[in-house]
Protein backbone atom coordinates (compact mmCIF):
# COMPACT_ATOMS: atom_id res chain seq x y z
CA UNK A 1 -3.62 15.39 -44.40
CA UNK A 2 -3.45 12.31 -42.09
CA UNK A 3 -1.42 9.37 -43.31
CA UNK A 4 -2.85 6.17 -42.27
CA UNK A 5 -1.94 2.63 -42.72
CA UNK A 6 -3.95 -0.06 -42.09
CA UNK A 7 -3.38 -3.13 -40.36
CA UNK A 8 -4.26 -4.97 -43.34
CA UNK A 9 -3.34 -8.70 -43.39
CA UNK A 10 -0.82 -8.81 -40.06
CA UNK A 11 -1.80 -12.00 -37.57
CA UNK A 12 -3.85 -11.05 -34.91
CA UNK A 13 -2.02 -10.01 -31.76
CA UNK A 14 -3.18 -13.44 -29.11
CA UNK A 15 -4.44 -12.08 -25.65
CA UNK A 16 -5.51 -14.89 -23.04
CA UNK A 17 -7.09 -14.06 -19.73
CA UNK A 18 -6.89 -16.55 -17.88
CA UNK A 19 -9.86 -17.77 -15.74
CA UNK A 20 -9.45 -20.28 -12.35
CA UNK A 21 -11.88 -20.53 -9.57
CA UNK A 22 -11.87 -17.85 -7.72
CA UNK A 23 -11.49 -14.82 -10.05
CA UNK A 24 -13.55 -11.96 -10.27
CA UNK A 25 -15.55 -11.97 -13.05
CA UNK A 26 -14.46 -8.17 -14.07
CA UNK A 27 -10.77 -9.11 -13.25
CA UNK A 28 -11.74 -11.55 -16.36
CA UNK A 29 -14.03 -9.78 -18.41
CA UNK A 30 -13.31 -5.96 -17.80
CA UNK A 31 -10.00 -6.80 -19.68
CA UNK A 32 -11.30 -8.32 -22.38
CA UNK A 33 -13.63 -5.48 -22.86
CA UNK A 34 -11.07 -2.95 -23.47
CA UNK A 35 -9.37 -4.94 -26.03
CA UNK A 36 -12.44 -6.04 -27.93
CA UNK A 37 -13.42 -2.25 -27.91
CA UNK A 38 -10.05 -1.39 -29.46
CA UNK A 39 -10.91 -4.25 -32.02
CA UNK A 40 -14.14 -2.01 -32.68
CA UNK A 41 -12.44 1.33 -32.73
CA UNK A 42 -9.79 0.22 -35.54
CA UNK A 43 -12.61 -1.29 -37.19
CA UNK A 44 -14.65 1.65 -37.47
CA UNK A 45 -12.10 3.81 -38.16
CA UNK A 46 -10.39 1.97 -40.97
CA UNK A 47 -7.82 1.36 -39.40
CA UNK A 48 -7.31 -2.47 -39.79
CA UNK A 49 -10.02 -4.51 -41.96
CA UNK A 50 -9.44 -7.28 -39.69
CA UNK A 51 -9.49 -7.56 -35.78
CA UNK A 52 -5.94 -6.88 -34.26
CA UNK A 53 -6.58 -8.59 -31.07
CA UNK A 54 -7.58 -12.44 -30.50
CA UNK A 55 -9.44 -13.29 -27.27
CA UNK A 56 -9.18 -16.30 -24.96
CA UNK A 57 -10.39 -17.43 -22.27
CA UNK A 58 -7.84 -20.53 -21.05
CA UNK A 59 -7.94 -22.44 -17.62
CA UNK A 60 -5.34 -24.77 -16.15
CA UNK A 61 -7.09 -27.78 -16.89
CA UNK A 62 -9.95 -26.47 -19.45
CA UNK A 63 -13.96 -26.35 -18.80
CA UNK A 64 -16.02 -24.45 -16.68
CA UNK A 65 -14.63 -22.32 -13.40
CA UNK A 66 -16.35 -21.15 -10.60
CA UNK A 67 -15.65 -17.21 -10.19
CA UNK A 68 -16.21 -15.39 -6.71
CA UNK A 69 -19.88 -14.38 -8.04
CA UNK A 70 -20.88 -17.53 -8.38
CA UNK A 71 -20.96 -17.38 -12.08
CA UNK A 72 -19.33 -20.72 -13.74
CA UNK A 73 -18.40 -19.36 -16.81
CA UNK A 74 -17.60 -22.19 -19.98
CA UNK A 75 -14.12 -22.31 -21.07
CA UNK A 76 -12.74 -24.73 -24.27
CA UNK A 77 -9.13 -23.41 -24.25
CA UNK A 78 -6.32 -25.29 -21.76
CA UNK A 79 -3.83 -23.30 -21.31
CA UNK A 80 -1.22 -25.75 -22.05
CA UNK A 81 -2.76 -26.35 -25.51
CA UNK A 82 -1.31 -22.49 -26.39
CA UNK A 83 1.88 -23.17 -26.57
């Protein structure tokens, strides 16, 4: 028998990418993906009853960034503001 505790009730671990014009948009996003899939794999598992990980996406000066693509991609969160 497997002994499991859940991540019940612990703060969410904070993980900010960081966008600025320039970036590849899978040097932002690809990251984000893997975390937000381990949010889904606890989940589904049982394993927490709460998401363990808390995406951002922060710039230098907040709002939108231009990314190598093209792709201008909102952002709310200044970095500064984070602490």
């Amino acid at each position: 028998m497997v002994m499991r505790n859940k991540a019940q009730n612990r703060k969410p671990r904070s993980v900010v990418m960081l966008g600025f014009s320039g970036a590849q948009v899978l040097d932002i996003t690809g990251p984000m993906e893997i975390f937000k899939g381990a949010n889904d794999v606890m989940l589904r598992r049982e394993l927490s009853d709460t998401p363990v990980y808390a995406l951002k996406l922060a710039t230098t000066a907040g709002g939108v960034f231009a990314t190598t693509s093209g792709i201008r991609p909102p952002c709310t969160t200044r970095l500064a503001a984070l602490g």
